[in-house]
Structure formats: C-alpha cells, structure tokens
PDB file of N, CA and C in Angstrom:
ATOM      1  N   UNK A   1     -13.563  -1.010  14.013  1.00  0.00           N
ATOM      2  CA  UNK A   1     -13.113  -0.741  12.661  1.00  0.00           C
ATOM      3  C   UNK A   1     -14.092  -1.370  11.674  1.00  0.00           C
ATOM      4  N   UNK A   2     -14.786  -0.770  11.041  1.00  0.00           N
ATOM      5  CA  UNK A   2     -15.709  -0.983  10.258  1.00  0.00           C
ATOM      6  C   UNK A   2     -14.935  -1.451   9.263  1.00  0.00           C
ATOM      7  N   UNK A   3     -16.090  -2.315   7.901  1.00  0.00           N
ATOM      8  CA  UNK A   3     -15.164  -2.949   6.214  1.00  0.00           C
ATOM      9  C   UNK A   3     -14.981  -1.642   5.613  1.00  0.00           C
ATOM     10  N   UNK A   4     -16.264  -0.709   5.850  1.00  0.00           N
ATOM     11  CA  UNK A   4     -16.133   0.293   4.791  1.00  0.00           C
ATOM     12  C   UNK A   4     -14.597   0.236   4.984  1.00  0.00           C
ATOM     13  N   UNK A   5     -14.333   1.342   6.274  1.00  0.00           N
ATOM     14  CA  UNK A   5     -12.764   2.036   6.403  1.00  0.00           C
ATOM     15  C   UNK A   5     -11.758   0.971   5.904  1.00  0.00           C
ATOM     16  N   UNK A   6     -12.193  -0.233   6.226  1.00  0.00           N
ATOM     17  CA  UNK A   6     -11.095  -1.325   5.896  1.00  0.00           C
ATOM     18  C   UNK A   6     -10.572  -1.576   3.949  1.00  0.00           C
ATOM     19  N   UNK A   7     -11.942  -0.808   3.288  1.00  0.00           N
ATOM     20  CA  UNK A   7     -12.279  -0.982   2.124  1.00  0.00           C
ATOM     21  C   UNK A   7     -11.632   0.031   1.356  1.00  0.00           C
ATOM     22  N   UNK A   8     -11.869   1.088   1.948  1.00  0.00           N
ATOM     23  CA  UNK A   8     -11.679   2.620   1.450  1.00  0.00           C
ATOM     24  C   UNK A   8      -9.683   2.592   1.678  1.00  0.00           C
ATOM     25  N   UNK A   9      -9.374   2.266   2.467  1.00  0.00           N
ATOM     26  CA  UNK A   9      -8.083   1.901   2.754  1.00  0.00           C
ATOM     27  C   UNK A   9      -7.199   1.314   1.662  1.00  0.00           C
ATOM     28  N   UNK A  10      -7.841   0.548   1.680  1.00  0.00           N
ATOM     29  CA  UNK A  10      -7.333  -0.539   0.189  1.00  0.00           C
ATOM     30  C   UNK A  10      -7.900   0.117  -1.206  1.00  0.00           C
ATOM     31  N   UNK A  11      -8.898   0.398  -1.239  1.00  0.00           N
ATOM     32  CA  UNK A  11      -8.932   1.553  -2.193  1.00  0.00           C
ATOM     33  C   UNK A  11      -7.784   2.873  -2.190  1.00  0.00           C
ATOM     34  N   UNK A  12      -7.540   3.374  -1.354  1.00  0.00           N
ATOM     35  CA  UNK A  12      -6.266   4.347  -1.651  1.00  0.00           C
ATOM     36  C   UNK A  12      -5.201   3.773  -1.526  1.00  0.00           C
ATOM     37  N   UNK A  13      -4.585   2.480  -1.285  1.00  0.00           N
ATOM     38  CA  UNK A  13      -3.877   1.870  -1.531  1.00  0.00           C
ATOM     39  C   UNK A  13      -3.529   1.549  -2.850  1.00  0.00           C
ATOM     40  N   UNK A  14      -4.639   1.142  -3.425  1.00  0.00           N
ATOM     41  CA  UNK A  14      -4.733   0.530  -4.807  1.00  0.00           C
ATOM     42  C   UNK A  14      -3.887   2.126  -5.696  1.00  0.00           C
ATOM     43  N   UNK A  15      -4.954   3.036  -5.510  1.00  0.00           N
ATOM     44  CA  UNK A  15      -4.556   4.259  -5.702  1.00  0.00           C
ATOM     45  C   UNK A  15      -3.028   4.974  -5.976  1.00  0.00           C
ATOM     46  N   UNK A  16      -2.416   4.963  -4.330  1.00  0.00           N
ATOM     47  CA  UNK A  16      -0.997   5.829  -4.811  1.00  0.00           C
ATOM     48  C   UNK A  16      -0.109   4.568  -5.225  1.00  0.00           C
ATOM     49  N   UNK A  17      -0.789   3.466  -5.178  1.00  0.00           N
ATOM     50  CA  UNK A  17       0.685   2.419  -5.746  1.00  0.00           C
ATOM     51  C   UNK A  17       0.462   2.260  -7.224  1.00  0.00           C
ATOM     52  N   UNK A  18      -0.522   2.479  -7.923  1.00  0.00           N
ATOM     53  CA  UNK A  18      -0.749   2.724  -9.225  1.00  0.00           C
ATOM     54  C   UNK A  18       0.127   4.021  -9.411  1.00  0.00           C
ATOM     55  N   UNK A  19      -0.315   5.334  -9.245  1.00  0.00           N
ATOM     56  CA  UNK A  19       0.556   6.757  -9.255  1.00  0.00           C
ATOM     57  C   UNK A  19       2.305   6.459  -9.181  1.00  0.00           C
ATOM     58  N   UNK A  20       2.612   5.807  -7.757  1.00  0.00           N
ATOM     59  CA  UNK A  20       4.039   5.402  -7.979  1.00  0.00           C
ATOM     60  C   UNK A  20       4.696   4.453  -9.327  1.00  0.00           C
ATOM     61  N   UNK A  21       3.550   3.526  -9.453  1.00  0.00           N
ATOM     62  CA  UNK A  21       4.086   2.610 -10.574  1.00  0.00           C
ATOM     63  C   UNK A  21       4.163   3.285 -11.602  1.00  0.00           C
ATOM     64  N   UNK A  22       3.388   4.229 -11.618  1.00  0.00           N
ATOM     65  CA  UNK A  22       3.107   4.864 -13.114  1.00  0.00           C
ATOM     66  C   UNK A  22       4.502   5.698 -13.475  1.00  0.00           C
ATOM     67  N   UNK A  23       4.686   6.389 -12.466  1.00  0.00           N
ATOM     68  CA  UNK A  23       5.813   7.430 -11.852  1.00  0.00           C
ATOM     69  C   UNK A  23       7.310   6.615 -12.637  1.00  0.00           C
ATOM     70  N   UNK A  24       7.104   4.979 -11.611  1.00  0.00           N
ATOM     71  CA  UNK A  24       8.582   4.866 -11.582  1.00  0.00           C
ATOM     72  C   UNK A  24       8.832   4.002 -13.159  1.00  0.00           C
ATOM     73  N   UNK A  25       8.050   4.015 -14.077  1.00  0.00           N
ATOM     74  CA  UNK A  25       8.172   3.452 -15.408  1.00  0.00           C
ATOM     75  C   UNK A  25       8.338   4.970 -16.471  1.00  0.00           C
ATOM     76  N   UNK A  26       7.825   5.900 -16.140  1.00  0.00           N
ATOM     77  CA  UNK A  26       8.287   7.077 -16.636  1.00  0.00           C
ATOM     78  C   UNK A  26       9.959   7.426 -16.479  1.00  0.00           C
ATOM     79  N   UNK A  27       9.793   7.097 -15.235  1.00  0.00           N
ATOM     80  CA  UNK A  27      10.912   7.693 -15.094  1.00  0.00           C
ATOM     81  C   UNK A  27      12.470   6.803 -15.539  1.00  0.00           C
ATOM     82  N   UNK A  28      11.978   5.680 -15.706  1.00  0.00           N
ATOM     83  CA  UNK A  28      12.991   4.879 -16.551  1.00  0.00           C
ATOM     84  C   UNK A  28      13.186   5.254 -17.490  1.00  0.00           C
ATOM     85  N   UNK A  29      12.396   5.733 -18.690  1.00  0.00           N
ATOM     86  CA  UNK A  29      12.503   6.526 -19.692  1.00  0.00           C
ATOM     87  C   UNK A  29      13.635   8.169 -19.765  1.00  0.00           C
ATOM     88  N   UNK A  30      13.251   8.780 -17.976  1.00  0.00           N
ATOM     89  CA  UNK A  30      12.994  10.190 -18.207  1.00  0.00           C
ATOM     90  C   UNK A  30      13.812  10.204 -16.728  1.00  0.00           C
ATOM     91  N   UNK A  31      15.458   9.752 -16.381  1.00  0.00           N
ATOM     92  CA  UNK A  31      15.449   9.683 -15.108  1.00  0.00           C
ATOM     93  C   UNK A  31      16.236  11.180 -14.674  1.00  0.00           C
ATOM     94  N   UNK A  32      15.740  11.913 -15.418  1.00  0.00           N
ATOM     95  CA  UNK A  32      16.314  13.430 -14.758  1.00  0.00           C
ATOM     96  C   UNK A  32      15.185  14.510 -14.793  1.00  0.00           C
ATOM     97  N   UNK A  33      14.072  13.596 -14.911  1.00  0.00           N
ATOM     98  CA  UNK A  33      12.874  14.374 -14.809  1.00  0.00           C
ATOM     99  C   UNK A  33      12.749  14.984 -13.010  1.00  0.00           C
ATOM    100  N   UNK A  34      13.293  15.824 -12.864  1.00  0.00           N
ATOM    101  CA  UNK A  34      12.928  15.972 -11.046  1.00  0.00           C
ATOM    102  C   UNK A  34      11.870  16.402 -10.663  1.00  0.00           C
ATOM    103  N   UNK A  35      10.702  17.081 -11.646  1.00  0.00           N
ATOM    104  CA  UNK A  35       9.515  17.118 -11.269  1.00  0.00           C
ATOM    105  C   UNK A  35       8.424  15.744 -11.068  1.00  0.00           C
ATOM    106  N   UNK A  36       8.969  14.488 -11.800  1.00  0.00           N
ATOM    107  CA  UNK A  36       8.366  13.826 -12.021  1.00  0.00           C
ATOM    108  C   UNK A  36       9.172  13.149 -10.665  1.00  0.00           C
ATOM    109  N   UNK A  37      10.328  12.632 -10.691  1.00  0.00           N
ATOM    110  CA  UNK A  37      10.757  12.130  -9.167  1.00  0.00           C
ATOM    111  C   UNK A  37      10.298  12.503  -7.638  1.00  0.00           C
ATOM    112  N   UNK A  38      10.132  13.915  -7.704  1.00  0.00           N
ATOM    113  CA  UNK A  38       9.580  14.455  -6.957  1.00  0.00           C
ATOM    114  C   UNK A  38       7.768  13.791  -6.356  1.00  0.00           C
ATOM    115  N   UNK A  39       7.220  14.079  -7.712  1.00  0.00           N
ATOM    116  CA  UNK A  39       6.041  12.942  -7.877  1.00  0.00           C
ATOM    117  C   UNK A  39       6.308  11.402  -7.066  1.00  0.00           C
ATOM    118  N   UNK A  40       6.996  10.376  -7.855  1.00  0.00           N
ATOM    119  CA  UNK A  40       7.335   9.029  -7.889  1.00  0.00           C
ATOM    120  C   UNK A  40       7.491   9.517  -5.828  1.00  0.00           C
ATOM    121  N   UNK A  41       8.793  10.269  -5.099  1.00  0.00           N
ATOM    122  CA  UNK A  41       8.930  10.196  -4.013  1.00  0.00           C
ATOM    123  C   UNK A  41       7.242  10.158  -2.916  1.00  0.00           C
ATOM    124  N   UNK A  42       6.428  11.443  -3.934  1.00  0.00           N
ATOM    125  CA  UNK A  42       5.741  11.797  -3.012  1.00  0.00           C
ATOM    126  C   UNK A  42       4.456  10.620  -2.454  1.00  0.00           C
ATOM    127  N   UNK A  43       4.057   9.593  -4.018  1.00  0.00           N
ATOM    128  CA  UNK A  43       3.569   8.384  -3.745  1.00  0.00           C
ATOM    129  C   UNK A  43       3.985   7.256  -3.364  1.00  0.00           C
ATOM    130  N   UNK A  44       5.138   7.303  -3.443  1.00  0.00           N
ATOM    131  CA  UNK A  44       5.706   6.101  -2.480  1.00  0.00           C
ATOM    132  C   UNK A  44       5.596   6.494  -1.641  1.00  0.00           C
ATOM    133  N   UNK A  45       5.993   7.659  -0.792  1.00  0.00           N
ATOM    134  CA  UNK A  45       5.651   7.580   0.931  1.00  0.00           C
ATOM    135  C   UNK A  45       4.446   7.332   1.193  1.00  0.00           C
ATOM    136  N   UNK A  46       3.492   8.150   0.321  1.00  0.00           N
ATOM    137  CA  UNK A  46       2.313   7.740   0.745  1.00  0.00           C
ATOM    138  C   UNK A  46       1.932   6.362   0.566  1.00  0.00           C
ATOM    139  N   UNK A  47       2.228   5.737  -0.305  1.00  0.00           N
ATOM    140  CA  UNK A  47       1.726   4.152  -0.281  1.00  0.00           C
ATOM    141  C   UNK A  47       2.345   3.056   0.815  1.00  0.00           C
ATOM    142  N   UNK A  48       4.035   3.644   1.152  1.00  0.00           N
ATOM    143  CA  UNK A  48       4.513   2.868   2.383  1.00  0.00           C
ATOM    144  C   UNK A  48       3.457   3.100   3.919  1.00  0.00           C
ATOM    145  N   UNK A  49       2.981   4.567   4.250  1.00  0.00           N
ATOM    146  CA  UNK A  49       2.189   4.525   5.173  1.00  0.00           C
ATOM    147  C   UNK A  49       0.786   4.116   5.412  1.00  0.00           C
ATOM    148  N   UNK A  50       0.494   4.456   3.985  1.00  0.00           N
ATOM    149  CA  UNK A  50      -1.027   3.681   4.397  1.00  0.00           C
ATOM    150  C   UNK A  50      -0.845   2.210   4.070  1.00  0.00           C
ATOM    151  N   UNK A  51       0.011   1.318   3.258  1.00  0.00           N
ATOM    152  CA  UNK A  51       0.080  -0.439   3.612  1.00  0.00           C
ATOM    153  C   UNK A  51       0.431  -0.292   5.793  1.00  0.00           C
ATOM    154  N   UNK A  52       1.172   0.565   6.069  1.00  0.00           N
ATOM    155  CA  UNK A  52       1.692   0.474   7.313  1.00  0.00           C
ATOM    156  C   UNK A  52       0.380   0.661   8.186  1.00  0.00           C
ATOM    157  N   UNK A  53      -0.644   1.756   7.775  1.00  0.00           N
ATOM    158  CA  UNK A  53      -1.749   2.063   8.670  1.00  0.00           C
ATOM    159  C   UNK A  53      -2.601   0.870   8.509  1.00  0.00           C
ATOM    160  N   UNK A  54      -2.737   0.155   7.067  1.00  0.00           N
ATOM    161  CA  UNK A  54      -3.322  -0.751   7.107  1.00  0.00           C
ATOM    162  C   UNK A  54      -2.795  -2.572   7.726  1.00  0.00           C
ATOM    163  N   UNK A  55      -1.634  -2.354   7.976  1.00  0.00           N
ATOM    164  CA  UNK A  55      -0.945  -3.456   8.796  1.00  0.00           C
ATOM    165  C   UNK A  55      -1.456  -2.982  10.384  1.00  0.00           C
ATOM    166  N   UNK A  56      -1.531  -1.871  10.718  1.00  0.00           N
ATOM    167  CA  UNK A  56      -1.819  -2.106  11.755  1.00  0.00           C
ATOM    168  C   UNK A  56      -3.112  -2.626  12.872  1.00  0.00           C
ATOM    169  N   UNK A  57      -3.768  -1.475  11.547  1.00  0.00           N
ATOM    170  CA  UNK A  57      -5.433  -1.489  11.509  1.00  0.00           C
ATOM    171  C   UNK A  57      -6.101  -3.387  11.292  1.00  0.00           C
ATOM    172  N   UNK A  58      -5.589  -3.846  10.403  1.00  0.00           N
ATOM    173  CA  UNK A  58      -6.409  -4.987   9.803  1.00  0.00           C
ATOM    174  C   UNK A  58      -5.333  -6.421   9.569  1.00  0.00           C
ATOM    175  N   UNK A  59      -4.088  -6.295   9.894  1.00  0.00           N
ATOM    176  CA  UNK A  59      -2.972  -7.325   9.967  1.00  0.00           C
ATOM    177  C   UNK A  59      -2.389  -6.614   8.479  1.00  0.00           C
ATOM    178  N   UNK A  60      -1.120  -7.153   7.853  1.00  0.00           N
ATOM    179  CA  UNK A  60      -0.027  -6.819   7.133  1.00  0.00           C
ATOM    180  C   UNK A  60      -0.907  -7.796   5.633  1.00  0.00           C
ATOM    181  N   UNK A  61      -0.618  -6.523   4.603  1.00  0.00           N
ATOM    182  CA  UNK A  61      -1.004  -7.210   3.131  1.00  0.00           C
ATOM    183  C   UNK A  61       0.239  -7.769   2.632  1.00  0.00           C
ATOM    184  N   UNK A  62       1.886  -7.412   3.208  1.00  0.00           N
ATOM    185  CA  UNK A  62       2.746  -8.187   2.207  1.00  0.00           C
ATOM    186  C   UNK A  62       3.755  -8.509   3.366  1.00  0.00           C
ATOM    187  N   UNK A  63       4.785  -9.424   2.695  1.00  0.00           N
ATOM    188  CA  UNK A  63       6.276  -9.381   3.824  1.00  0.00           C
ATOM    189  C   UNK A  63       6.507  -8.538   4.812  1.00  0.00           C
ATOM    190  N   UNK A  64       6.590  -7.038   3.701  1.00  0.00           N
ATOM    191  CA  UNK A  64       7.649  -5.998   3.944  1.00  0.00           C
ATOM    192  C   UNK A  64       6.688  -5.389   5.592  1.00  0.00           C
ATOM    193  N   UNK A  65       5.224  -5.596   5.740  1.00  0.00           N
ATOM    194  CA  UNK A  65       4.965  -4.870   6.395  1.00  0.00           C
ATOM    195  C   UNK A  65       4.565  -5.673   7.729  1.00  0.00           C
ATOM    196  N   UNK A  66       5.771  -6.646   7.737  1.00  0.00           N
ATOM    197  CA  UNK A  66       5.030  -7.460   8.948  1.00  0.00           C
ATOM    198  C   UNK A  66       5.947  -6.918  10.221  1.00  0.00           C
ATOM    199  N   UNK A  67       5.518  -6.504  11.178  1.00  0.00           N
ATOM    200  CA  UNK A  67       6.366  -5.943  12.108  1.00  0.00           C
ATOM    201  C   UNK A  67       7.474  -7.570  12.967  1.00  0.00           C
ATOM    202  N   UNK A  68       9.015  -7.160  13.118  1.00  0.00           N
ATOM    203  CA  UNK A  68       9.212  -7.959  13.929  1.00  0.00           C
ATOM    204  C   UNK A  68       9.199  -9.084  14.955  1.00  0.00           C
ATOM    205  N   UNK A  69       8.221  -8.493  15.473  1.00  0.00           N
ATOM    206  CA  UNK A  69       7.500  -9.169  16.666  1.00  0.00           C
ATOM    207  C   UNK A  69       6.466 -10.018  16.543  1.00  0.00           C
ATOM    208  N   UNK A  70       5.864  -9.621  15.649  1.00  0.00           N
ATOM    209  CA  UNK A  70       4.837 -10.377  15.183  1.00  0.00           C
ATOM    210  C   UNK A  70       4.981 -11.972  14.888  1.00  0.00           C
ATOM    211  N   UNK A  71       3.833 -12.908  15.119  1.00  0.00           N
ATOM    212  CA  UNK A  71       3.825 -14.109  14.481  1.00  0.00           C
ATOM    213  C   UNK A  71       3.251 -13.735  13.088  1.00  0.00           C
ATOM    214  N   UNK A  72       3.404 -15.025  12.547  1.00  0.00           N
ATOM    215  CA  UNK A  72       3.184 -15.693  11.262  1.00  0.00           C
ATOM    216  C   UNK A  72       1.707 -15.085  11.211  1.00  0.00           C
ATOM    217  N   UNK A  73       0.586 -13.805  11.605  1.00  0.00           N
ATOM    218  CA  UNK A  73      -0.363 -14.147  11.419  1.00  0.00           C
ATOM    219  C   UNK A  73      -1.113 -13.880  10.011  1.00  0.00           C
ATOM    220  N   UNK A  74       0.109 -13.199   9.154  1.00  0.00           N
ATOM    221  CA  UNK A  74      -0.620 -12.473   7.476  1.00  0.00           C
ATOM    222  C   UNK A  74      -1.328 -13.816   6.888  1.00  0.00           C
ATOM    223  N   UNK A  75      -0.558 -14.792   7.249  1.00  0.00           N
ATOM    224  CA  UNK A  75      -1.055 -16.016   6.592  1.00  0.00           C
ATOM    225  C   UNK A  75      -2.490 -16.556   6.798  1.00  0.00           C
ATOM    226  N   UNK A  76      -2.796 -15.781   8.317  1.00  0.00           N
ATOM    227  CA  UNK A  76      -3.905 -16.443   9.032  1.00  0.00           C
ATOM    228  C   UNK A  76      -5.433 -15.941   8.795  1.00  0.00           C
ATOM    229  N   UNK A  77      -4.843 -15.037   8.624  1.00  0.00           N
ATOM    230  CA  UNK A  77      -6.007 -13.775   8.789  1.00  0.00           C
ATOM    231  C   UNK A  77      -6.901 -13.548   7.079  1.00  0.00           C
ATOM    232  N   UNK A  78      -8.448 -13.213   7.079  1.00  0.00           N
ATOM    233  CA  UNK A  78      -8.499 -13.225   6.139  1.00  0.00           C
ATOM    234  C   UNK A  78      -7.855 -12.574   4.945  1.00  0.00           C
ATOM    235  N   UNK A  79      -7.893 -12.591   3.787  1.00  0.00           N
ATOM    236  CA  UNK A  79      -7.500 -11.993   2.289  1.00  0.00           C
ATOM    237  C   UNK A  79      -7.773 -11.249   2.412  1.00  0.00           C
ATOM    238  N   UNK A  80      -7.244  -9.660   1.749  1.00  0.00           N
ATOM    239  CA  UNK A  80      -8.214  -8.697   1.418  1.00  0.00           C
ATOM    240  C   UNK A  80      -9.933  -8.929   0.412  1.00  0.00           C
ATOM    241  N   UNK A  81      -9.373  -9.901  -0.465  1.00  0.00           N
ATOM    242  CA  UNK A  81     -10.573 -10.512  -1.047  1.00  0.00           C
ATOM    243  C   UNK A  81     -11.787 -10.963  -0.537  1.00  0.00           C
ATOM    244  N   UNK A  82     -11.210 -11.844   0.397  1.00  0.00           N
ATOM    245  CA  UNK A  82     -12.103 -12.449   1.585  1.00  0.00           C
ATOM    246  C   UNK A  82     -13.186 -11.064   2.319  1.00  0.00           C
ATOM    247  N   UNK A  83     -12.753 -10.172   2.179  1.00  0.00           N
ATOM    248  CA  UNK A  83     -13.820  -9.301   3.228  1.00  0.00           C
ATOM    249  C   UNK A  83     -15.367  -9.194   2.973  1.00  0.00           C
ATOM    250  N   UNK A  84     -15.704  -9.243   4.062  1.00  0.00           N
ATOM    251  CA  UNK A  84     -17.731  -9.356   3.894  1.00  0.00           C
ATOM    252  C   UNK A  84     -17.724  -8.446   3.720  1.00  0.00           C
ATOM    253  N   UNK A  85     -19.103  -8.649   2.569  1.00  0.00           N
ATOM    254  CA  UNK A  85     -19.661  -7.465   2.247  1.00  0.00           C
ATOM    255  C   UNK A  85     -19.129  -7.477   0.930  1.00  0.00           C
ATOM    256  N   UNK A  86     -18.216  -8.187  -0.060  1.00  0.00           N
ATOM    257  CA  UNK A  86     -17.365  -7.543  -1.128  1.00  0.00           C
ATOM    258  C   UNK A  86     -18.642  -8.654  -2.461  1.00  0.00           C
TER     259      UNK A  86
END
C-alpha cells in the first residue's frame, strides 16, 4: 500500500465529509428538501465506507471505526499528518 493511495484516500475523505456537512446544515434550514436529503444520504454512505476502507487499509482515523476486536492500536499508529512524504 503505497502513501500516494493512503493520501488520495484521505483526500476523498476530506471530500464527501465536506459534501455531507454541507448537505446536513442545509438541510436544517430546508428539512423537506428530499432532493437535497437524498444528496446528504448519498455522502454519508460514501464517507462511512471509505473512513471504513481506510480503517482497514491503514488502521482507524476515529472511535467509530475501530473494529471490536481490535486493540487500542489508533492511538499507536502514525497520524494522518504524520505520513512521509507530506
């Protein structure tokens, strides 16, 4: 697993969780907008799977995506910041 992919990852990360955020502050305004919910749904899934592809790929960026089984290692492992090359 190369940084690029590790990079580009977190780059579309950054991505649909901006789109969702954007989504779900509209829609506080506008909550019978169903084209726009529709939206808000379609980037949250996508942002739950790729934090998930990227928990698997490179260890977990938050709580939510630490699998069960797992030890303590989010703590261990470098930052996303931390990555060579940045």
């Amino acid at each position: 697993m190369s940084q690029m992919e590790k990079k580009n990852l977190l780059f579309y990360i950054d991505a649909v969780s901006f789109a969702a955020l954007d989504a779900s502050i509209y829609l506080d305004s506008h909550p019978d907008d169903e084209e726009a919910l529709e939206y808000f749904h379609h980037y949250n899934k996508a942002k739950r799977q790729a934090m998930h592809e990227y928990a698997v790929r490179f260890g977990p960026l938050t709580l939510t995506t630490i699998e069960p089984d797992e030890t303590w290692k989010w703590a261990i492992q470098p930052w996303p910041w931390e990555m060579e090359g940045c």
